[in-house]
N, C-alpha and C. Protein backbone atom coordinates (compact mmCIF):
# COMPACT_ATOMS: atom_id res chain seq x y z
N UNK A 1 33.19 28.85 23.94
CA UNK A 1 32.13 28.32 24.81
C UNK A 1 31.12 29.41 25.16
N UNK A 2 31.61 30.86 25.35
CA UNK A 2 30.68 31.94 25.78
C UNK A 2 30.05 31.90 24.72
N UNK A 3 30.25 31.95 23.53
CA UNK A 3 29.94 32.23 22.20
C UNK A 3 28.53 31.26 21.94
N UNK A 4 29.04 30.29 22.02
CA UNK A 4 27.74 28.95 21.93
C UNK A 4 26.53 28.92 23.25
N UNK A 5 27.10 29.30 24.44
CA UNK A 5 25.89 30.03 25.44
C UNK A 5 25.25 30.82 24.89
N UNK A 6 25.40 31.87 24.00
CA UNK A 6 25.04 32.93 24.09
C UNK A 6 24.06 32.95 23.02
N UNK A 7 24.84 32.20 21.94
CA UNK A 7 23.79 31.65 21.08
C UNK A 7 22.79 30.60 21.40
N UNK A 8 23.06 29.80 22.44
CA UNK A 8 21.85 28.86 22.99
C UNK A 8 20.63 29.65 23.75
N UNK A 9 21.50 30.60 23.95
CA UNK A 9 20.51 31.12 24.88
C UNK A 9 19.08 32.13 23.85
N UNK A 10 19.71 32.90 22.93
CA UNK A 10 19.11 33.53 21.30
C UNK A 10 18.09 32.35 21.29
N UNK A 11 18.48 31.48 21.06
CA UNK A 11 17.82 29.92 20.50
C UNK A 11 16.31 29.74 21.36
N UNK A 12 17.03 29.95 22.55
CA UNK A 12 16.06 29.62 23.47
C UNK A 12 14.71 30.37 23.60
N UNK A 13 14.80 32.13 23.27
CA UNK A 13 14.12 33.34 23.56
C UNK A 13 13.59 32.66 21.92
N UNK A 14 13.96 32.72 21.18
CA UNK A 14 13.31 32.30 19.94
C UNK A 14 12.74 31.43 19.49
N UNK A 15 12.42 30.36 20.46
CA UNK A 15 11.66 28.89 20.30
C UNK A 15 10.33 29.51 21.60
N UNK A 16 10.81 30.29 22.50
CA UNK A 16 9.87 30.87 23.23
C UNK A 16 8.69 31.99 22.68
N UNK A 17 9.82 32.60 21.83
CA UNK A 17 8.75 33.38 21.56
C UNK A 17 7.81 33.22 20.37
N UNK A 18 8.69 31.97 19.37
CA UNK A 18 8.02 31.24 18.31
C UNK A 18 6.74 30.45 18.96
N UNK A 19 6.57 29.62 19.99
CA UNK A 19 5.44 28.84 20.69
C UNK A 19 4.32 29.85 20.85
N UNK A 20 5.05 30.75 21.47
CA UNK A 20 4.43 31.74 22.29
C UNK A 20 3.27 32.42 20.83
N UNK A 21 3.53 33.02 20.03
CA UNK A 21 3.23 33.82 19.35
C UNK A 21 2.43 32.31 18.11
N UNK A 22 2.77 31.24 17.90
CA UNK A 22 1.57 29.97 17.38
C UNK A 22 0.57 29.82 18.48
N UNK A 23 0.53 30.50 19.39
CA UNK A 23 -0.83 30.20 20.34
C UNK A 23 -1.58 30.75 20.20
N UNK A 24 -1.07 32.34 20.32
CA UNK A 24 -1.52 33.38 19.83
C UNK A 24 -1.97 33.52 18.58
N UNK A 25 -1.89 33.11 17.35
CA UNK A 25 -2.14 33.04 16.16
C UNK A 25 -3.28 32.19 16.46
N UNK A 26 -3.18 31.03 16.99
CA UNK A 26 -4.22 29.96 16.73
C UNK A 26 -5.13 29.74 17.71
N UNK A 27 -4.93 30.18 18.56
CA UNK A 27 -5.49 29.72 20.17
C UNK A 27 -6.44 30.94 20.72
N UNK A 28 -6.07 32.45 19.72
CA UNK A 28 -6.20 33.98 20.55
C UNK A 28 -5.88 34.39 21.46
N UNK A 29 -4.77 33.09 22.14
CA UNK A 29 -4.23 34.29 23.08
C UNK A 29 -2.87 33.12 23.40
N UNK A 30 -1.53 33.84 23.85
CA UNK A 30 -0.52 33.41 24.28
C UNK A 30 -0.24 33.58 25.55
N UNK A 31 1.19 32.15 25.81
CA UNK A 31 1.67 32.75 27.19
C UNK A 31 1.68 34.26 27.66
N UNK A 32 1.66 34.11 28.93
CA UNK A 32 1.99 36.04 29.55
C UNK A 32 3.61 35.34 29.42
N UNK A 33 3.77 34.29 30.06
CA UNK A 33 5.35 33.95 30.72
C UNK A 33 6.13 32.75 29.64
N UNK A 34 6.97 32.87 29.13
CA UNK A 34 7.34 31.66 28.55
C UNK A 34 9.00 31.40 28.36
N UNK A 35 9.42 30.04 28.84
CA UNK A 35 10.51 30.17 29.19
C UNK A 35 10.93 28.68 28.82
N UNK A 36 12.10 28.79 28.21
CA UNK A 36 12.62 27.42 26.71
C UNK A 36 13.89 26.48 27.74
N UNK A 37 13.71 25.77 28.24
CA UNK A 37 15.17 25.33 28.97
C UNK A 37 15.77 24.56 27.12
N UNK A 38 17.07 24.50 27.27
CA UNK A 38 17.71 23.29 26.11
C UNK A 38 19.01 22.85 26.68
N UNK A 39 18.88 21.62 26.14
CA UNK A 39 19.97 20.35 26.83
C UNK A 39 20.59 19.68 25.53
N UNK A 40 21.34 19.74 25.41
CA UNK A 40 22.03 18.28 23.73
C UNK A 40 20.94 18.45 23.11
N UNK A 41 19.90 17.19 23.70
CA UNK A 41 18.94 16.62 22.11
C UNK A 41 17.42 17.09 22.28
N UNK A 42 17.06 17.63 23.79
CA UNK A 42 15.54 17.83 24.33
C UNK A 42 15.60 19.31 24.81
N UNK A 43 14.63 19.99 24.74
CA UNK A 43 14.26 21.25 24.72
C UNK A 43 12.84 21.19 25.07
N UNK A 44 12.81 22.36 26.19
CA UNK A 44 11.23 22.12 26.86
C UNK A 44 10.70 23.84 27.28
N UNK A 45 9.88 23.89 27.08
CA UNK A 45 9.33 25.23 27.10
C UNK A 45 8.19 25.41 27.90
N UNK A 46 8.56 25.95 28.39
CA UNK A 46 7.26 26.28 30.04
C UNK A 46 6.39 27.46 29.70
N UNK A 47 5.21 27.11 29.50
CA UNK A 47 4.45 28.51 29.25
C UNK A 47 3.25 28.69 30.74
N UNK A 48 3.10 29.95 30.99
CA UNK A 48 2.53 30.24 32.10
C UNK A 48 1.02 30.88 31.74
N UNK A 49 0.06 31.05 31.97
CA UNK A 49 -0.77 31.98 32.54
C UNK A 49 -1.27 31.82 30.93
N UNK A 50 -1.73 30.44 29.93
CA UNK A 50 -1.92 29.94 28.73
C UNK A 50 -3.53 30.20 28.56
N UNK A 51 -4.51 29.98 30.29
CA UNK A 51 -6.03 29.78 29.50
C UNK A 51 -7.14 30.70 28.77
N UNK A 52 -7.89 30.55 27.81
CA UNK A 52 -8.56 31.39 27.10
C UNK A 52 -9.38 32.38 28.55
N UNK A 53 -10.37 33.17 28.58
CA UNK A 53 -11.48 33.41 29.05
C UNK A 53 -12.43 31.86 29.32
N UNK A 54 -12.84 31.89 27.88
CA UNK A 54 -13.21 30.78 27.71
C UNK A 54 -12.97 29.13 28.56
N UNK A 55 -11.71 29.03 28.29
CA UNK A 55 -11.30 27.76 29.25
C UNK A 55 -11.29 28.48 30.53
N UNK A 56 -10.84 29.29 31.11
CA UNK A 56 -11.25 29.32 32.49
C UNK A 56 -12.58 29.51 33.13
N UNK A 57 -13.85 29.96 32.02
CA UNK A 57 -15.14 29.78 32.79
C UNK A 57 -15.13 27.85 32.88
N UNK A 58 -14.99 27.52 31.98
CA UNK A 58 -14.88 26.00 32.37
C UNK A 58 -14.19 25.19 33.60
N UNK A 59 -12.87 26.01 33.47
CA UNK A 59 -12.16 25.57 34.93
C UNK A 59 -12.99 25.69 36.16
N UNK A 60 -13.75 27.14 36.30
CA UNK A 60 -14.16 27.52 37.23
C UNK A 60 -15.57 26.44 37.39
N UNK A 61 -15.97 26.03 36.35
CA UNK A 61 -17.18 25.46 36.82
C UNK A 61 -16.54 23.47 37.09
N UNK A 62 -15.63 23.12 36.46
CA UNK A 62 -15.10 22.35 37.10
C UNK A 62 -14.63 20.81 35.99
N UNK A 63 -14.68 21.40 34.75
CA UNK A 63 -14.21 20.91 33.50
C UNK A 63 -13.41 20.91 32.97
N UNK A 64 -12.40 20.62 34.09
CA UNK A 64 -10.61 20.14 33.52
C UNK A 64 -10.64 19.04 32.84
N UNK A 65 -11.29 18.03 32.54
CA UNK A 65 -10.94 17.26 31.80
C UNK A 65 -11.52 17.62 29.93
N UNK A 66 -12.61 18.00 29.76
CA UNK A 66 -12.89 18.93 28.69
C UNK A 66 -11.71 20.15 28.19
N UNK A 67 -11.08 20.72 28.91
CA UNK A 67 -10.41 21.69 28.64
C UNK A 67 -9.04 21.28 28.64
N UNK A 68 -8.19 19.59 29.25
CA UNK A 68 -7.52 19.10 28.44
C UNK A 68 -7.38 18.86 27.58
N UNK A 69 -8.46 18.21 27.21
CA UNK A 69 -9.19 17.40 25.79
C UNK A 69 -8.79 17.88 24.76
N UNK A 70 -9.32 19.70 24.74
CA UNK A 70 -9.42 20.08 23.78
C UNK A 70 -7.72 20.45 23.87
N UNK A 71 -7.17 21.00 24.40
CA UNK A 71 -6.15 21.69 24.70
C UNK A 71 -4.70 20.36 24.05
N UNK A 72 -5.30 18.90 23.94
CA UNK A 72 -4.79 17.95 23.50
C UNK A 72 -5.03 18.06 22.09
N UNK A 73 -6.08 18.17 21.42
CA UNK A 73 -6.60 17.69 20.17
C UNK A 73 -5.70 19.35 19.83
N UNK A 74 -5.37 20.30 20.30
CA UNK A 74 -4.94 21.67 19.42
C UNK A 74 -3.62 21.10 19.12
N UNK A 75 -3.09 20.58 20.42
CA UNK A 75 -1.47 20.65 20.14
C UNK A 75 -1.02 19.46 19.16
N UNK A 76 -1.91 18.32 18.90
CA UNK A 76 -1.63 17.70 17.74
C UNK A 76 -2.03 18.15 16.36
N UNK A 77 -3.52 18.95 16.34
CA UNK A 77 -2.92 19.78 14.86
C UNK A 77 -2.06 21.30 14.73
N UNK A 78 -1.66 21.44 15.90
CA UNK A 78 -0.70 22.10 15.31
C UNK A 78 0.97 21.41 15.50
N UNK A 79 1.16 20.48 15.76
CA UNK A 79 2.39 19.64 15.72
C UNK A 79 3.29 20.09 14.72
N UNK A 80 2.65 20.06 13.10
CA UNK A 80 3.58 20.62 12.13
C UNK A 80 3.96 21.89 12.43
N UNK A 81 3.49 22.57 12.60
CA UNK A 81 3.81 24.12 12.88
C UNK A 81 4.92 24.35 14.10
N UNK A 82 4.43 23.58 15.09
CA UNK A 82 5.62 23.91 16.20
C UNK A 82 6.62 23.04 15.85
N UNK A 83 6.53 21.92 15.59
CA UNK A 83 8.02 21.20 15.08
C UNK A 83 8.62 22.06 13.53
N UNK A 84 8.38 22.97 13.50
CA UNK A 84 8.75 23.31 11.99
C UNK A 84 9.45 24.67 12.80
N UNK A 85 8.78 25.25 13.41
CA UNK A 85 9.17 26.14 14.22
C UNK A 85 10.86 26.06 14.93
N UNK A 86 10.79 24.91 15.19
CA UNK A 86 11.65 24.59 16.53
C UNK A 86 12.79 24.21 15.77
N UNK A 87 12.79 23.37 14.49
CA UNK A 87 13.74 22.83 13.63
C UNK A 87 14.30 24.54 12.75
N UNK A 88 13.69 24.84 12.20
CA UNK A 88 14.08 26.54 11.86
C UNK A 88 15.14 26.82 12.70
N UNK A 89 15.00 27.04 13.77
CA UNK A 89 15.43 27.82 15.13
C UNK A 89 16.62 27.06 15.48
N UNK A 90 16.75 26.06 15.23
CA UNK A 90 17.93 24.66 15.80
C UNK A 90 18.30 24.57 14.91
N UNK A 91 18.05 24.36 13.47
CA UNK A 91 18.75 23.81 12.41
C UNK A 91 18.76 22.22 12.39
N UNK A 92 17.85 21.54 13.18
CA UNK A 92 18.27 20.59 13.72
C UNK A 92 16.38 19.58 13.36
N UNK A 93 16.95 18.67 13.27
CA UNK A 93 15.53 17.90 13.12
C UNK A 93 14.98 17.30 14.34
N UNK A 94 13.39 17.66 14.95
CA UNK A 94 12.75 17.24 16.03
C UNK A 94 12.04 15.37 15.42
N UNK A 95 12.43 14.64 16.36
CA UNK A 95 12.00 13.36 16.01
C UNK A 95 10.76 13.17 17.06
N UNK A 96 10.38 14.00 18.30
CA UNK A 96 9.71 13.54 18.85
C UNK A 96 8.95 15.44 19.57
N UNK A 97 7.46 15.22 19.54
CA UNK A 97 6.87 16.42 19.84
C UNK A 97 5.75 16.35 21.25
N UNK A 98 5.87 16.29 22.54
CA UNK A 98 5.16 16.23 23.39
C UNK A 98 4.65 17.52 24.07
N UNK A 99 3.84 17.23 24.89
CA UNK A 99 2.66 18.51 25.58
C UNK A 99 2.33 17.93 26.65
N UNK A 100 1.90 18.84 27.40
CA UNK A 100 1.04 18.74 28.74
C UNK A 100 0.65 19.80 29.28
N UNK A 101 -0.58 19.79 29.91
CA UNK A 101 -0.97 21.01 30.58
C UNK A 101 -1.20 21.14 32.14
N UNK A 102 -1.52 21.93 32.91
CA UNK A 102 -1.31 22.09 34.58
C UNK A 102 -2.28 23.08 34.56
N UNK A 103 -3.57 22.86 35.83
CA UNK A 103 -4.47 23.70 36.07
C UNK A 103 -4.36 24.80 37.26
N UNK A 104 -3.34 24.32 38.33
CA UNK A 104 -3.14 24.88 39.44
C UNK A 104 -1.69 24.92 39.84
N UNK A 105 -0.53 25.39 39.62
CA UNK A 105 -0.76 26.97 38.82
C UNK A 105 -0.84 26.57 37.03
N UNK A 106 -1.26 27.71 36.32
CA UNK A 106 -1.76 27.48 34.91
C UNK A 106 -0.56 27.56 34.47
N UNK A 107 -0.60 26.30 33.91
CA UNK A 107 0.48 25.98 32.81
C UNK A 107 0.65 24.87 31.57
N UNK A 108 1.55 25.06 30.76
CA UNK A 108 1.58 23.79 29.92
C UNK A 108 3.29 23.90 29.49
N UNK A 109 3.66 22.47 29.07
CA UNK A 109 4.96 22.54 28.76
C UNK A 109 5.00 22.05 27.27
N UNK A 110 5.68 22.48 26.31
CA UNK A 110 6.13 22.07 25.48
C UNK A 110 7.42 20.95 25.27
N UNK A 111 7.14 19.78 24.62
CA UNK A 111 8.65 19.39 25.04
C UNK A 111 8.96 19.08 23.20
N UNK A 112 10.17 18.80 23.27
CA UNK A 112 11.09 18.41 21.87
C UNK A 112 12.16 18.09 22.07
N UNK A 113 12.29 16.60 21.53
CA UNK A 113 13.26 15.85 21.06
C UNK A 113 13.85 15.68 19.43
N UNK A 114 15.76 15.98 19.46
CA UNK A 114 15.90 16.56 18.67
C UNK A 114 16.86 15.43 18.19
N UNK A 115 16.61 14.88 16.88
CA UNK A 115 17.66 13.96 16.46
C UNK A 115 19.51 14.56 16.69
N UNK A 116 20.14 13.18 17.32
CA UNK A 116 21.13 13.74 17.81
C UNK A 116 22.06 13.90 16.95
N UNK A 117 22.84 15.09 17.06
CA UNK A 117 23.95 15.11 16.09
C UNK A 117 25.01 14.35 15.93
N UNK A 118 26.08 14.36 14.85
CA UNK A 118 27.08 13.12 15.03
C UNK A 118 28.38 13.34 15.99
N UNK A 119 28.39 14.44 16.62
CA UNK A 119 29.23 14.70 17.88
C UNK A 119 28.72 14.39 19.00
N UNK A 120 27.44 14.28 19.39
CA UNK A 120 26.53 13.97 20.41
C UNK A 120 26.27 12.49 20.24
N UNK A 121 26.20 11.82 19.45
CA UNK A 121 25.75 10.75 19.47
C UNK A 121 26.77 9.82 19.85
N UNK A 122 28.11 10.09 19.55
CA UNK A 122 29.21 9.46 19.78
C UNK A 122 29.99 10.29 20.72
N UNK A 123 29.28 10.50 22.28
CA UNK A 123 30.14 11.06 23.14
C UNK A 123 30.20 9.74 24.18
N UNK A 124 29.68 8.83 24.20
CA UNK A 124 30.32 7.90 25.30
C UNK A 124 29.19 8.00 25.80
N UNK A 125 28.22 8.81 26.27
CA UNK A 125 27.37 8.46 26.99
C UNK A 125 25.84 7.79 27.13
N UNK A 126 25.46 7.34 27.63
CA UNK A 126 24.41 6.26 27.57
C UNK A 126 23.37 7.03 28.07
N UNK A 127 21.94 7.02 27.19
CA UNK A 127 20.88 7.20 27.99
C UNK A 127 20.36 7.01 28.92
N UNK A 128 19.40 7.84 30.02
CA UNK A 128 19.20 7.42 31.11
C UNK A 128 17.58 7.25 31.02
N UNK A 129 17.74 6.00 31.90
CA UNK A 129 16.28 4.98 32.04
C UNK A 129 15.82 4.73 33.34
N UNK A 130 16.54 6.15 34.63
CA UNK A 130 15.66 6.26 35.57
C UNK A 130 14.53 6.98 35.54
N UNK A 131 13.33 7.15 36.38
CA UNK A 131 12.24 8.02 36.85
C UNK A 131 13.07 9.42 37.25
């Protein structure tokens, strides 16, 4: 069990620093802060302190919805790249790739859903369909 923490946890610094460093490649600049929670089948990655120069003269003048926009249209072309990323890293196939971003404090989350394995899928337990 320590063994598989320890490796979840490897997993985790390495889907962090994989996001982290496709932003940076594509975006010119990456999280300062970035931090991967993982559960069974979903894995979510919190990045901090994400906006260009650029997007923050916009923030400042008051064009959060422009600087979603765009910040939407990046993370769907780069979808292949971070789900390719994340499956590498897991061994595991992502069936589902979501985003969101936060202006006050600056942030965005990565999320991924990971087709479940055949020990997971047949543990008895039922999805949950509260808020």
């Amino acid at each position: 069990m320590v063994t598989e923490t320890l490796d979840q946890g490897r997993r985790a610094t390495a889907i962090s620093n994989a996001i982290t460093r496709l932003h940076r490649e594509h975006y010119g600049r990456g999280a300062t802060v970035a931090r991967t929670v993982m559960q069974r089948n979903y894995i979510t990655c919190f990045l901090e302190d994400i906006y260009t120069p650029l997007e923050k003269t916009l923030l400042a003048d008051g064009k959060q919805n422009a600087v979603k926009e765009t910040r939407q249209l990046f993370q769907q072309a780069m979808r292949p790249q971070f789900v390719a990323a994340v499956e590498e890293i897991t061994g595991r196939r992502v069936v589902q790739f979501m985003s969101q971003v936060a202006f006050d404090p600056d942030m965005a989350a990565e999320i991924f859903v990971l087709d479940p394995t055949a020990d997971e899928s047949g543990d008895g337990a039922s999805p949950s369909t509260g808020a």
